[in-house]
Structure formats: C-alpha cells, structure tokens
Protein backbone atom coordinates (compact mmCIF):
# COMPACT_ATOMS: atom_id res chain seq x y z
CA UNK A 1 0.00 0.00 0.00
CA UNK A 2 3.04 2.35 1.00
CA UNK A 3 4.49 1.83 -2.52
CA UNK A 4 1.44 2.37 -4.45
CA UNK A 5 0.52 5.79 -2.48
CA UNK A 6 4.43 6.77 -3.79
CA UNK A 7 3.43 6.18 -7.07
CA UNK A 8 0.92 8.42 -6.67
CA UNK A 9 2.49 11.18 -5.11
CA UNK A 10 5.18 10.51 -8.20
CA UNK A 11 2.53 11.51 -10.72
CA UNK A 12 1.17 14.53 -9.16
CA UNK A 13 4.25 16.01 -9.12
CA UNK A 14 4.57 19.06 -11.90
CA UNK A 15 8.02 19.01 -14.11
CA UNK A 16 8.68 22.17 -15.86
CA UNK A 17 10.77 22.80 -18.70
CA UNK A 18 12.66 25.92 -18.90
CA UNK A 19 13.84 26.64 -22.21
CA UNK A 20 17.41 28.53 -22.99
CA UNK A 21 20.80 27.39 -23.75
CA UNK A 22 20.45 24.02 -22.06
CA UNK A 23 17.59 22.40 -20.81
CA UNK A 24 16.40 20.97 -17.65
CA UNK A 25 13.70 19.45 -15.40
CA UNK A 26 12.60 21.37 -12.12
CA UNK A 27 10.20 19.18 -10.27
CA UNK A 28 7.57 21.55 -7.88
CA UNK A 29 5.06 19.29 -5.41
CA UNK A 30 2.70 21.28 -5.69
CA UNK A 31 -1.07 20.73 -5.04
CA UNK A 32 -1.68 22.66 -8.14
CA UNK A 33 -5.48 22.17 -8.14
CA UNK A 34 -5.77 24.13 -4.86
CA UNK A 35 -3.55 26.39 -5.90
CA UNK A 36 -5.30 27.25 -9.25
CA UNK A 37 -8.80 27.51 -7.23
CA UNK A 38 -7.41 30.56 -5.61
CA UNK A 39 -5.68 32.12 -8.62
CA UNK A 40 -8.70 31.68 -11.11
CA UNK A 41 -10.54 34.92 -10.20
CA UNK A 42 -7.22 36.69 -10.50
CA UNK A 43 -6.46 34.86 -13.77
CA UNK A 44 -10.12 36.03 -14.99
CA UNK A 45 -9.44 39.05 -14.19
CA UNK A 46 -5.88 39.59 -15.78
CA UNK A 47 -7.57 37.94 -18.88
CA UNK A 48 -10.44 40.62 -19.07
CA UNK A 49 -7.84 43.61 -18.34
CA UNK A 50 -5.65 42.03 -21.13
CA UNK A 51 -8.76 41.90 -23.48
CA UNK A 52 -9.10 45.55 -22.83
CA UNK A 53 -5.81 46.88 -23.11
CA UNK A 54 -6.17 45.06 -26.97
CA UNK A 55 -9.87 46.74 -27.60
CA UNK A 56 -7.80 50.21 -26.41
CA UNK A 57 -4.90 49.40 -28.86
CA UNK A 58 -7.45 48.84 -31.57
CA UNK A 59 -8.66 52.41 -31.11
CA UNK A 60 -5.53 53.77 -31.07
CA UNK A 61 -4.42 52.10 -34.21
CA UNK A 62 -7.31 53.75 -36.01
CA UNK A 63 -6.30 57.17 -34.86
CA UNK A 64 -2.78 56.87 -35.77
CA UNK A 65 -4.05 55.76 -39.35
CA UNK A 66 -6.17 58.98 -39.65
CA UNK A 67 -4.06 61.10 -38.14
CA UNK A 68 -0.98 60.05 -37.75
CA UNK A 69 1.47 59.17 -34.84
CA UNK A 70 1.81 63.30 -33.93
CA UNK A 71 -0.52 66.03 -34.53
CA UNK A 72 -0.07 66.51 -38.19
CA UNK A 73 -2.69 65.54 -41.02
CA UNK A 74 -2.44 61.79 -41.84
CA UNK A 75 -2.42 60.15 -44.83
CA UNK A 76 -6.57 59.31 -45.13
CA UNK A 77 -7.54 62.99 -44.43
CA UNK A 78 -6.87 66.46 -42.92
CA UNK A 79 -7.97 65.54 -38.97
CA UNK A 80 -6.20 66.00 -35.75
CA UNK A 81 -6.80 64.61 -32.18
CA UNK A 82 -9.25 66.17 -29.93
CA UNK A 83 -8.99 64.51 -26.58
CA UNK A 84 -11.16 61.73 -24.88
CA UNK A 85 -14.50 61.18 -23.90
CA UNK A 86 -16.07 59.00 -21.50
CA UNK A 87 -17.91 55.85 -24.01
CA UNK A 88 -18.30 52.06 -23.64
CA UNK A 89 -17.46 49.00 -25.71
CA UNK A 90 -19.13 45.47 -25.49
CA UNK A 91 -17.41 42.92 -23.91
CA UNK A 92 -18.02 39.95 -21.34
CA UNK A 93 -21.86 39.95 -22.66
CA UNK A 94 -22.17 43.46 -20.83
CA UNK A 95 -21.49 47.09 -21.75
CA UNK A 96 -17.84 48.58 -20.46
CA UNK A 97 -16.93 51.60 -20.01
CA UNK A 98 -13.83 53.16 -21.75
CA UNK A 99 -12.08 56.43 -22.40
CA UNK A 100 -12.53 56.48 -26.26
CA UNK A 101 -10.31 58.92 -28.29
CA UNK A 102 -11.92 61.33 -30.55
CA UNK A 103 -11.08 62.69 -33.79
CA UNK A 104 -12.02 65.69 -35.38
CA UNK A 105 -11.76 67.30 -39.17
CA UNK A 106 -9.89 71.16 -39.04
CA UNK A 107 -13.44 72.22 -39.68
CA UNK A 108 -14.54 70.98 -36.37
CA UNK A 109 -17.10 68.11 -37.54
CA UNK A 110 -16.36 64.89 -35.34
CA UNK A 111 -15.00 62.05 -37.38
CA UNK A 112 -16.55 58.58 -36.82
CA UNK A 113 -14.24 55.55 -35.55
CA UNK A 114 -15.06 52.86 -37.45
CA UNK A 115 -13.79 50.66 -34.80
CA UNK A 116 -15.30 52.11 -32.14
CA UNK A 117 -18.50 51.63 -33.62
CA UNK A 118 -18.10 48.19 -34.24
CA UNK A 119 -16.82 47.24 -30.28
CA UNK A 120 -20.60 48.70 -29.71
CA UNK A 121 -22.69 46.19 -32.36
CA UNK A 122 -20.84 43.53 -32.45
CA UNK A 123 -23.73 41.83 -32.52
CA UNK A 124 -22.71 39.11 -29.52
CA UNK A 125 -24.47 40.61 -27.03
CA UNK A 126 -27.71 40.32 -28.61
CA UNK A 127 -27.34 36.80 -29.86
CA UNK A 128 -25.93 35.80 -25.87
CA UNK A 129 -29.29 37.73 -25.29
CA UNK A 130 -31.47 35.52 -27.30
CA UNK A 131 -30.27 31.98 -25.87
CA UNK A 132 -30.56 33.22 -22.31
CA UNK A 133 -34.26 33.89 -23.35
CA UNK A 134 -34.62 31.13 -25.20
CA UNK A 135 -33.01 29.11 -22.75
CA UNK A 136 -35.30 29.99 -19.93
CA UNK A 137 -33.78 33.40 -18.39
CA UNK A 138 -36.54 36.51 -17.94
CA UNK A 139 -35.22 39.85 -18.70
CA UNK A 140 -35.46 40.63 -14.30
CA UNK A 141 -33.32 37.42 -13.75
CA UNK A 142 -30.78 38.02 -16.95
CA UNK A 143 -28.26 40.09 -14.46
CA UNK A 144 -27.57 37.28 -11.55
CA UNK A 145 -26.78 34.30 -14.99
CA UNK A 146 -24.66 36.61 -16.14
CA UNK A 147 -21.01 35.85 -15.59
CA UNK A 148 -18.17 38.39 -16.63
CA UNK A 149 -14.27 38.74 -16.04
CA UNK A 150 -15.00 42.42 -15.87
CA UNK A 151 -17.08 45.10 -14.67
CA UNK A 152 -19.68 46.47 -16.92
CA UNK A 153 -23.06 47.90 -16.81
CA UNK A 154 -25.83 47.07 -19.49
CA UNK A 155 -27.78 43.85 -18.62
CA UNK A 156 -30.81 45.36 -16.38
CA UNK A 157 -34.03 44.38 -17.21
CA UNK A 158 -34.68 46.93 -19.82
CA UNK A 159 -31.43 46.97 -21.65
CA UNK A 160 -31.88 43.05 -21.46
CA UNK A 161 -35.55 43.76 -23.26
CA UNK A 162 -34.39 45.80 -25.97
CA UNK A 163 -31.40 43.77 -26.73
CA UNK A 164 -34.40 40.57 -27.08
CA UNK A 165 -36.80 42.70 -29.29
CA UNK A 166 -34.07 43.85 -31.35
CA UNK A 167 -32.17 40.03 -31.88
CA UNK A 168 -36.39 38.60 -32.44
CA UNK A 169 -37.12 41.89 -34.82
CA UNK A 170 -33.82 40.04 -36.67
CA UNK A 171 -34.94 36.21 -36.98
CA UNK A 172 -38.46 37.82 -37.75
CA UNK A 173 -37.07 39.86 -40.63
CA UNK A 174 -34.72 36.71 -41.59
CA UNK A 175 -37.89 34.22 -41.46
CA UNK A 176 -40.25 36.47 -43.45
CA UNK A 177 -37.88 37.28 -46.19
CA UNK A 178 -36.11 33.37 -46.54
CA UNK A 179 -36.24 32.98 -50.40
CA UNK A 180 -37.76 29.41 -51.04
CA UNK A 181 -37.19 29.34 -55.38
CA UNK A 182 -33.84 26.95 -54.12
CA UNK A 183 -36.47 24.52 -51.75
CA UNK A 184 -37.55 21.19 -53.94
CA UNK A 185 -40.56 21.20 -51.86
CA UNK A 186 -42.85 17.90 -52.11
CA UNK A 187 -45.03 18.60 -48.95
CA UNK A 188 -46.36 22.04 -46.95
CA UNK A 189 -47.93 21.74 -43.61
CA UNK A 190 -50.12 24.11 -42.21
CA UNK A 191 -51.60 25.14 -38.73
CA UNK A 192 -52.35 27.96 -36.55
CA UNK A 193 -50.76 28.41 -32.69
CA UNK A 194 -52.63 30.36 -30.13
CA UNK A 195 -51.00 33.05 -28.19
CA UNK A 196 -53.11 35.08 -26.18
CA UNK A 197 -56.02 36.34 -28.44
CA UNK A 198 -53.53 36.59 -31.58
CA UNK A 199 -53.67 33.50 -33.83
CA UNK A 200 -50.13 32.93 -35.99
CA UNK A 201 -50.72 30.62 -38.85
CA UNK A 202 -47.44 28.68 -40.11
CA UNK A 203 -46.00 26.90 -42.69
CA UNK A 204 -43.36 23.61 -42.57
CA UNK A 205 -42.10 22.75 -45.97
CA UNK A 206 -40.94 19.33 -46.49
CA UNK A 207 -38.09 18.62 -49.42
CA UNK A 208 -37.40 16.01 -51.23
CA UNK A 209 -33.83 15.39 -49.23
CA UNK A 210 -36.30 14.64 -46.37
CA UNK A 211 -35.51 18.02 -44.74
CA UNK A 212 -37.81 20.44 -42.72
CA UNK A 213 -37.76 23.93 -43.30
CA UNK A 214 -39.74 26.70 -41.45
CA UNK A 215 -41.52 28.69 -44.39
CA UNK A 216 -43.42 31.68 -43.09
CA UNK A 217 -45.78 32.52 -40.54
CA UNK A 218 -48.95 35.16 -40.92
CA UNK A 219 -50.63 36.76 -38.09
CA UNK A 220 -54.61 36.52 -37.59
CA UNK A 221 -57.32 36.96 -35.18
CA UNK A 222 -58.84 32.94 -35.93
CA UNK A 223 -57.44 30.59 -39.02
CA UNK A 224 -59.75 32.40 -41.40
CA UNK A 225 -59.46 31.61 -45.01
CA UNK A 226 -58.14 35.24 -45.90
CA UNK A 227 -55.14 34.50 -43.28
CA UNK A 228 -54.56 30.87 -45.23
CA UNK A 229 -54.55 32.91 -48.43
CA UNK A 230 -52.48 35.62 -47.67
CA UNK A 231 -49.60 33.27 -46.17
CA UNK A 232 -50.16 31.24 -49.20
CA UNK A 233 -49.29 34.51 -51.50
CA UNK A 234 -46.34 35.53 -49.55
CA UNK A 235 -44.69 31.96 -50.15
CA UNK A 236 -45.45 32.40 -53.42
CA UNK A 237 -44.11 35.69 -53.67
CA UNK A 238 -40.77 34.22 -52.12
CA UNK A 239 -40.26 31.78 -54.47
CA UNK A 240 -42.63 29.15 -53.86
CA UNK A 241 -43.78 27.02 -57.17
CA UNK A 242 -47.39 28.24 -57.84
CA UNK A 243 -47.80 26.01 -60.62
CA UNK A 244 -46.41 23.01 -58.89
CA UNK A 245 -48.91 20.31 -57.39
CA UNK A 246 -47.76 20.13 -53.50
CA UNK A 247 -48.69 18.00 -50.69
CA UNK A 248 -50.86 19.95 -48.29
CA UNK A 249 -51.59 18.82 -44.68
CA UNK A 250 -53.87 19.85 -42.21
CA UNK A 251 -55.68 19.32 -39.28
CA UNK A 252 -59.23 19.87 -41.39
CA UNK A 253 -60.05 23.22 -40.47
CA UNK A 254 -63.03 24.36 -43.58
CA UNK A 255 -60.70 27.55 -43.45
CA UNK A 256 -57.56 26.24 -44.12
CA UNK A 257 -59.15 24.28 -46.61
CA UNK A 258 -60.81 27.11 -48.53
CA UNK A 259 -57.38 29.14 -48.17
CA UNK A 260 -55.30 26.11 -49.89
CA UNK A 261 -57.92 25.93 -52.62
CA UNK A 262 -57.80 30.08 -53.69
CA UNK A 263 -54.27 30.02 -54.24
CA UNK A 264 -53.44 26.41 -55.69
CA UNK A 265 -57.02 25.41 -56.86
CA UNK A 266 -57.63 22.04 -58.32
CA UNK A 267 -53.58 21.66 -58.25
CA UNK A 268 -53.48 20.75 -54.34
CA UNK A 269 -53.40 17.83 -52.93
CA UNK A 270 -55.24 17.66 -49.07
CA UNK A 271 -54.14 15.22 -46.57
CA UNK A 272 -56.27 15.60 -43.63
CA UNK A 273 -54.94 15.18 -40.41
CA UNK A 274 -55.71 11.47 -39.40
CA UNK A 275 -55.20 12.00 -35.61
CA UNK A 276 -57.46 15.22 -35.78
CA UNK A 277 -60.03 12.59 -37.15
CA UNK A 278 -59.78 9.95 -34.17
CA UNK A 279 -60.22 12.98 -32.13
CA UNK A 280 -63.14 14.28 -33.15
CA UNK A 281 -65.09 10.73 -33.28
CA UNK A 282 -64.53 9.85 -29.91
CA UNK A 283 -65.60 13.14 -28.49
CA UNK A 284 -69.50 12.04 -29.75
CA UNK A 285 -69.07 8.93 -28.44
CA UNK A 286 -69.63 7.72 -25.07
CA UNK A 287 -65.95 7.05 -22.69
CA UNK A 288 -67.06 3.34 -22.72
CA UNK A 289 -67.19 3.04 -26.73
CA UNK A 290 -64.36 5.39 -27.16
CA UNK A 291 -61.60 2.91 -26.92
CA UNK A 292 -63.16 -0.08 -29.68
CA UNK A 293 -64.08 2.61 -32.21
CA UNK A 294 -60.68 4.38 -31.80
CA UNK A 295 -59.16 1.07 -32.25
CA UNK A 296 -60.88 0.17 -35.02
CA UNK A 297 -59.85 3.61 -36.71
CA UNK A 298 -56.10 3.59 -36.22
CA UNK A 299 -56.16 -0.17 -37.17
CA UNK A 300 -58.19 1.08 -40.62
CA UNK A 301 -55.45 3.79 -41.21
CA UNK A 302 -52.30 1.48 -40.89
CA UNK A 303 -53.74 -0.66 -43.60
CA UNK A 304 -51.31 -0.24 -46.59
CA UNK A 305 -54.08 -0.49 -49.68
CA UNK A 306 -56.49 2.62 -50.12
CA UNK A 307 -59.49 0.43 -51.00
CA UNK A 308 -59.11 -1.83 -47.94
CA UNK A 309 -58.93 1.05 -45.78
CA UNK A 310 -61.44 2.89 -47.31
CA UNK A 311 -64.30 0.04 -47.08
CA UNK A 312 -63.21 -0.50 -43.46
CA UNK A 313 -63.76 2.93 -42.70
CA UNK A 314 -67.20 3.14 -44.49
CA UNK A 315 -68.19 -0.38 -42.50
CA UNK A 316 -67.15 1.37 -39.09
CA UNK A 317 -69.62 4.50 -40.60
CA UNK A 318 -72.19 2.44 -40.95
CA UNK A 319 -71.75 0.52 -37.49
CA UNK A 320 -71.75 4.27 -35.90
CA UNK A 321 -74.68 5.25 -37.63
CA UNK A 322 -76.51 2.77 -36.10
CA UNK A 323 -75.62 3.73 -32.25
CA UNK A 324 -74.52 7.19 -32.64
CA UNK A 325 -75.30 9.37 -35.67
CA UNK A 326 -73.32 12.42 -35.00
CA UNK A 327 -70.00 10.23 -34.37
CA UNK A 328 -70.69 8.77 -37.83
CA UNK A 329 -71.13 12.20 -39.62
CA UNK A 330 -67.91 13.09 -37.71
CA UNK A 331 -66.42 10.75 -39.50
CA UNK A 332 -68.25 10.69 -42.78
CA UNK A 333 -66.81 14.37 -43.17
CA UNK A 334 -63.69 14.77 -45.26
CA UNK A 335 -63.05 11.16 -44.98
CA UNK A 336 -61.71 10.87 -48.58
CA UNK A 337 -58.90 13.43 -47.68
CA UNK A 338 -57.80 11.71 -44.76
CA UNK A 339 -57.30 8.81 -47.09
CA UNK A 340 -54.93 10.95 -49.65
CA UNK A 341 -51.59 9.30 -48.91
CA UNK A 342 -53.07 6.24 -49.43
CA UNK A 343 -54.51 6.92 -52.60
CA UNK A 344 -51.29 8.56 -53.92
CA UNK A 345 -49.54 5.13 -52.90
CA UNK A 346 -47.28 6.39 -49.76
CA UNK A 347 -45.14 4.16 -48.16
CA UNK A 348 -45.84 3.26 -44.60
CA UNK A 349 -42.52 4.73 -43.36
CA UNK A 350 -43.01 8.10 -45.03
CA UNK A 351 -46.98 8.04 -44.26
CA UNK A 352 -46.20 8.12 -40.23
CA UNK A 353 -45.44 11.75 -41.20
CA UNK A 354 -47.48 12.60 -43.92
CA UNK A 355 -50.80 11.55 -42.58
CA UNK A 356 -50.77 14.03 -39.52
CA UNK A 357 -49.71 17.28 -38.90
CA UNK A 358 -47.36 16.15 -35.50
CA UNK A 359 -43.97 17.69 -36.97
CA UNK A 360 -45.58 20.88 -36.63
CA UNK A 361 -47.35 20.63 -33.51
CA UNK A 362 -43.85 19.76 -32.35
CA UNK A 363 -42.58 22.91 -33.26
CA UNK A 364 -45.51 24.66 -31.72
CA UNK A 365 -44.21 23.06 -28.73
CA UNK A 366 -41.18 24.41 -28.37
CA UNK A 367 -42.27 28.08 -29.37
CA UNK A 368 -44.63 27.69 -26.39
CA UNK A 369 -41.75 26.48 -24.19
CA UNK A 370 -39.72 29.67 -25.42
CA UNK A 371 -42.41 31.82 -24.90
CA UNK A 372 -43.08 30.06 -21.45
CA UNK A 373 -42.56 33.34 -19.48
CA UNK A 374 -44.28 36.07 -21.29
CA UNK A 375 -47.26 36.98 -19.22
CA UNK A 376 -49.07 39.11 -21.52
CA UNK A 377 -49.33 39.38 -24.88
CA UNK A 378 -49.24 42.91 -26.59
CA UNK A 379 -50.64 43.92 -30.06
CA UNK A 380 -48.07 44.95 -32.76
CA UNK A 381 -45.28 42.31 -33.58
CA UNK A 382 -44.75 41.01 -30.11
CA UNK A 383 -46.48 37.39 -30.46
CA UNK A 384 -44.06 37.72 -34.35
CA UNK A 385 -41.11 37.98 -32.83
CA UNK A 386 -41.65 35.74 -30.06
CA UNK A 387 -43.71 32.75 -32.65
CA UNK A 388 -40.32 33.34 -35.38
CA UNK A 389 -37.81 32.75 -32.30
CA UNK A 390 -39.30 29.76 -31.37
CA UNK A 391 -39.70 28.17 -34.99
CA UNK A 392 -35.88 29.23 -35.58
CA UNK A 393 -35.17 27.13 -32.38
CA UNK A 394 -37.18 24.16 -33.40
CA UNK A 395 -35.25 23.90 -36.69
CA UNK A 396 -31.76 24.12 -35.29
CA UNK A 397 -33.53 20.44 -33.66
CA UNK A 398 -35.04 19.46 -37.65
CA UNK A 399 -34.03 15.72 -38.64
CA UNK A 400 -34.64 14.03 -41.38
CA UNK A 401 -38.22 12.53 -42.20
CA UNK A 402 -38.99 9.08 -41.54
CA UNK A 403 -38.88 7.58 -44.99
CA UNK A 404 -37.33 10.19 -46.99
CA UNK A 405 -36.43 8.15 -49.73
CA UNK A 406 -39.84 8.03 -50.64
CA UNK A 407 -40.02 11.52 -51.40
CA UNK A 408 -38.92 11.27 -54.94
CA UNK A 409 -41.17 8.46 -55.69
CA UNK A 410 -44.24 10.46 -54.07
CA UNK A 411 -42.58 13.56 -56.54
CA UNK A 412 -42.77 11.89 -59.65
CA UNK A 413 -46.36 10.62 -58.70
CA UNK A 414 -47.77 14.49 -58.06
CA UNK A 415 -45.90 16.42 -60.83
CA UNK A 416 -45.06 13.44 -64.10
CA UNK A 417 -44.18 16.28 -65.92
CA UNK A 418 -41.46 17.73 -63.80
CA UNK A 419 -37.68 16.67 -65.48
CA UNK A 420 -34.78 15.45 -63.71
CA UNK A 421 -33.17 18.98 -64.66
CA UNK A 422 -35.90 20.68 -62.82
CA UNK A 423 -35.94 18.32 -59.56
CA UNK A 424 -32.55 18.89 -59.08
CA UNK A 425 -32.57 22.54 -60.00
C-alpha cells in the first residue's frame, strides 16, 4: 500500500521545462489544483484587463491611421486629435466603459471611428441575449446568470428587453424574407398556434432530401381563409412554385381548406390530419365506446391499400350510424382526404409523417416552451417575434423525415411532368 501511495504522489508532481541554452527538469510538489482555485478569479481578471488593453490598442491604431502618430494631417484625411470622452465598448456579454479617443476634421465636424463603432454592435451581445431567453432566463433574472471577467453595466431588465426585441425583430425579418425558389418542396404543412387572443398561422415545408424547413408565418385573429390565403401569396411571392402540385396537410379546419384551394385550386393535394379525425369521433361517443371505435380507426389507417382502408372505414360508418349518428357524420366528413396518402400510394414509413400534422405541432411546442414566461401578450409584432424565435429554435432540432427516400417516388407521382433537370434545380 506504501508503494502504491508513492506512485501516486510521483505523478502529481509538476516538471517544468525551462527553455534557454540548455535544458532541464525542475520538479515543484505542488497541489496545483488548490492552488489554481485561488488564482482563477485573478487569472479572470488579468484575462479581461488584457482583453481591454487590446480593444484600447485597436482604437488607437485607427487614430494613428487617420491622423498620424503626432498632430499633423495623416495620410486618409486632414484631422487632428481632440482629446477623450467618456464611451463604452461590449465585452463579457455586458457594456464597459472606456475612455474612447476622438477625432475631429480642421473644420470641427467629429469624425466617426469605425472601430469604435463596431466594439458597440458587435452583434454578440444580442445573440448571448437571445439563448438566455430562449433558454429559460426573464429579462429581471438576466443580471444574476450573467457571468463576466469584468465590470460592466448594461444587462438590467430593460437593456436586457431591448437587446431581445431587437435580436427577435432580426430572426423575424430573416424568417419572413427566406427565399424558397432553391427549396424542392414535395409537402407544406399548415396550422395555426394560439398566443393570447392573436392567432399565428405557419408553414413547414418538407423537401425532397427529407428536410424540414420553417416557411413563413402570418398573423390573424382565428385561421380564417383570408389568413390561409395571404400566407399562401407571400410563399409564393418568395419563391414558392405556384404552378407546382404540393402536398398539403392539415388538421381539417373548412378555413384552411378554402385558403389552400384560392391560391393552388384544383392543383393541391389535401391530406387531412388522421389524428385530428380519431379525435373528433370519440368526443361524440360515449368514454365506454371510445376505446373499440378508436381502435378500429387507427387499425383502418395502418392498412397499406387505399381500398381496404377505405371500405373499413365506411363499414365502421355504418356501425356508428346505427348507435350514434353524429359520431358517424364526424367521421363521414372529409373522410376521402384523410385517405390521400393512401390513394397517392405512400409508403408506410413516409406516411407516419405525412398523414398528420405532428412535426408541426412539435414545433408549436417548443415556441410555447420559449415563450413560457411572457405573461401578456401585446398587439403589434410582439407574439411575431416571439412565434419566429421559437420556430428558428425548433429547426436548429429538424431531422430528417422518416422515410425520406420516398419523397422522390411520391414527386414523380404528383408532378409526371417535372424533369430530372428541374428536380434537381
């Protein structure tokens, strides 16, 4: 036991090498653990200092350049120094203040640093900002996360606010103007989160690599048609294929229906929400024929050929007609569209995803678990930002489809007349 506690003092000890005209190994016992818990705030700090004495030297540099290293005219134009004023750079993920030089023309007009303008939008403070947020932090709690190896000012709850509505303004701006001629899109999916009394309507495009993509989002009072249309229009207007056929799916709202319809027409193909549909039957029914019937339903939607799950369907209709009429009109209603991947011949991998509108209810949940501390919603573009931060989240988490290989198949079957050329372009 003696020996092997030796060993270990052996390997804890620290050997050096000092570098110079000959070399040699100086062996210090140290516990250097302890000793580096009581020198890492000072190390911290040096670090942060040292990080400021470079953002100073930056300045500097800039000055020199325009002015040169005395008081005569430099080489970019006829300016001289003109002392210091108290200003502040970002660094840390807080504001700091520094002495920043000034510059002024022989006229007397101030001449803007470049550099110094920069240090102030550097644009990390905003993005460390948005995944606090995101992450769970409220704009009064943002101050006691936030960890810095210097002193600085800036992360109070308001500056902490307008830092959040200006980095949300920014994914807003970048969602609502994403150009979509590049996206091979085979499938859209459409549905409407509620936040507050605001309705936001939003699209998931589907390609035919098998990857997600956030589309657009339009802001409403319900999922009326006119809502449906008008986010239809701006995808268009973006780059979206009008006079492609697409994959719709929906839950079976009449208005997202109608919307689909005015912009796409005849050309659309409507996969209603199969889940929706289970839904809605067993909320006529009563809890003790919920379970069979719901059975009976799923079982009719796994089958793999459209006419044998059609007829079982219509034989479950007419079974439910006979105890409960309004179940079987529940179900009579839009039953051909919930049917629509099995008419276009889906495979059963690729119709787990196409026959429901889950992948974006899952984004809906995690714009609701962003949004998880906003106690009131506002009028304006607050329930925007806060909807387009959330679906920007959800598709840094996007996988592939199940059954993506599919896609090309399912393609070919909704626009023959496309080319290879034109697929891959």
């Amino acid at each position: 036991m003696k020996k092997t506690y030796q060993g270990t003092q052996d390997k804890a000890k620290q050997k050096f090498e000092v570098i110079g005209k000959r070399e040699m190994l100086v062996e210090v016992p140290l516990p250097m653990v302890e000793v580096w818990e009581e020198m890492q705030a000072q190390v911290e700090q040096l670090t942060g200092q040292a990080g400021l004495r470079i953002i100073r030297a930056i300045l500097e540099n800039e000055v020199t350049r325009r002015v040169g290293p005395s008081h005569q005219p430099g080489p970019e134009s006829g300016a001289v120094r003109w002392g210091r004023q108290p200003g502040y750079v970002v660094f840390g993920g807080r504001k700091v203040g520094i002495e920043r030089p000034r510059v002024r023309t022989r006229k007397g007009q101030e001449v803007e640093l470049d550099s110094y303008t920069r240090l102030q939008h550097d644009g990390r403070r905003q993005r460390a900002v948005r995944e606090g947020i995101v992450a769970g932090l409220t704009s009064r709690n943002y101050r006691r996360a936030v960890q810095s190896v210097v002193e600085g000012y800036g992360i109070e709850k308001s500056s902490v606010s307008r830092e959040f509505v200006a980095a949300s303004a920014a994914q807003l701006q970048e969602l609502c103007e994403k150009k979509l001629e590049e996206l091979d899109l085979v499938a859209i999916l459409i549905d409407g989160i509620h936040l507050g009394k605001q309705v936001l309507v939003v699209a998931l495009g589907i390609a035919i690599s098998g990857e997600k993509q956030v589309l657009g989002l339009w802001q409403g009072a319900t999922e009326n048609t006119t809502v449906v249309k008008e986010l239809l229009e701006d995808l268009v207007a973006r780059g979206l294929h009008p006079d492609r056929r697409y994959l719709f799916v929906i839950d079976g709202a009449k208005a997202l229906r109608a919307g689909i319809e005015r912009v796409f027409g005849e050309r659309a193909e409507v996969q209603r929400c199969q889940i929706h549909k289970r839904r809605n039957v067993k909320e006529h029914l009563p809890k003790s024929a919920q379970g069979d019937t719901d059975r009976r339903i799923r079982n009719a939607y796994a089958m793999t050929e459209y006419a044998a799950a059609k007829a079982e369907l219509e034989k479950i209709f007419r079974q439910l007609e006979r105890i409960n009429p309004s179940a079987a009109r529940s179900l009579e209603e839009g039953l051909e569209e919930t049917l629509t991947v099995h008419r276009l011949g889906v495979g059963r991998l690729l119709r787990q995803t196409l026959a429901s509108t889950n992948p974006i209810e899952s984004c809906f949940s995690i714009v609701e678990k962003v949004a998880r501390n906003v106690k009131r919603w506002r009028a304006g573009e607050h329930a925007l930002r806060w909807t387009a931060t959330g679906l920007l989240e959800a598709e840094k988490r996007f996988h592939k489809v199940k059954g993506y290989r599919e896609l090309e198949i399912l393609q070919r079957k909704l626009n023959p007349s496309l080319t290879q050329r034109e697929q891959v372009a």
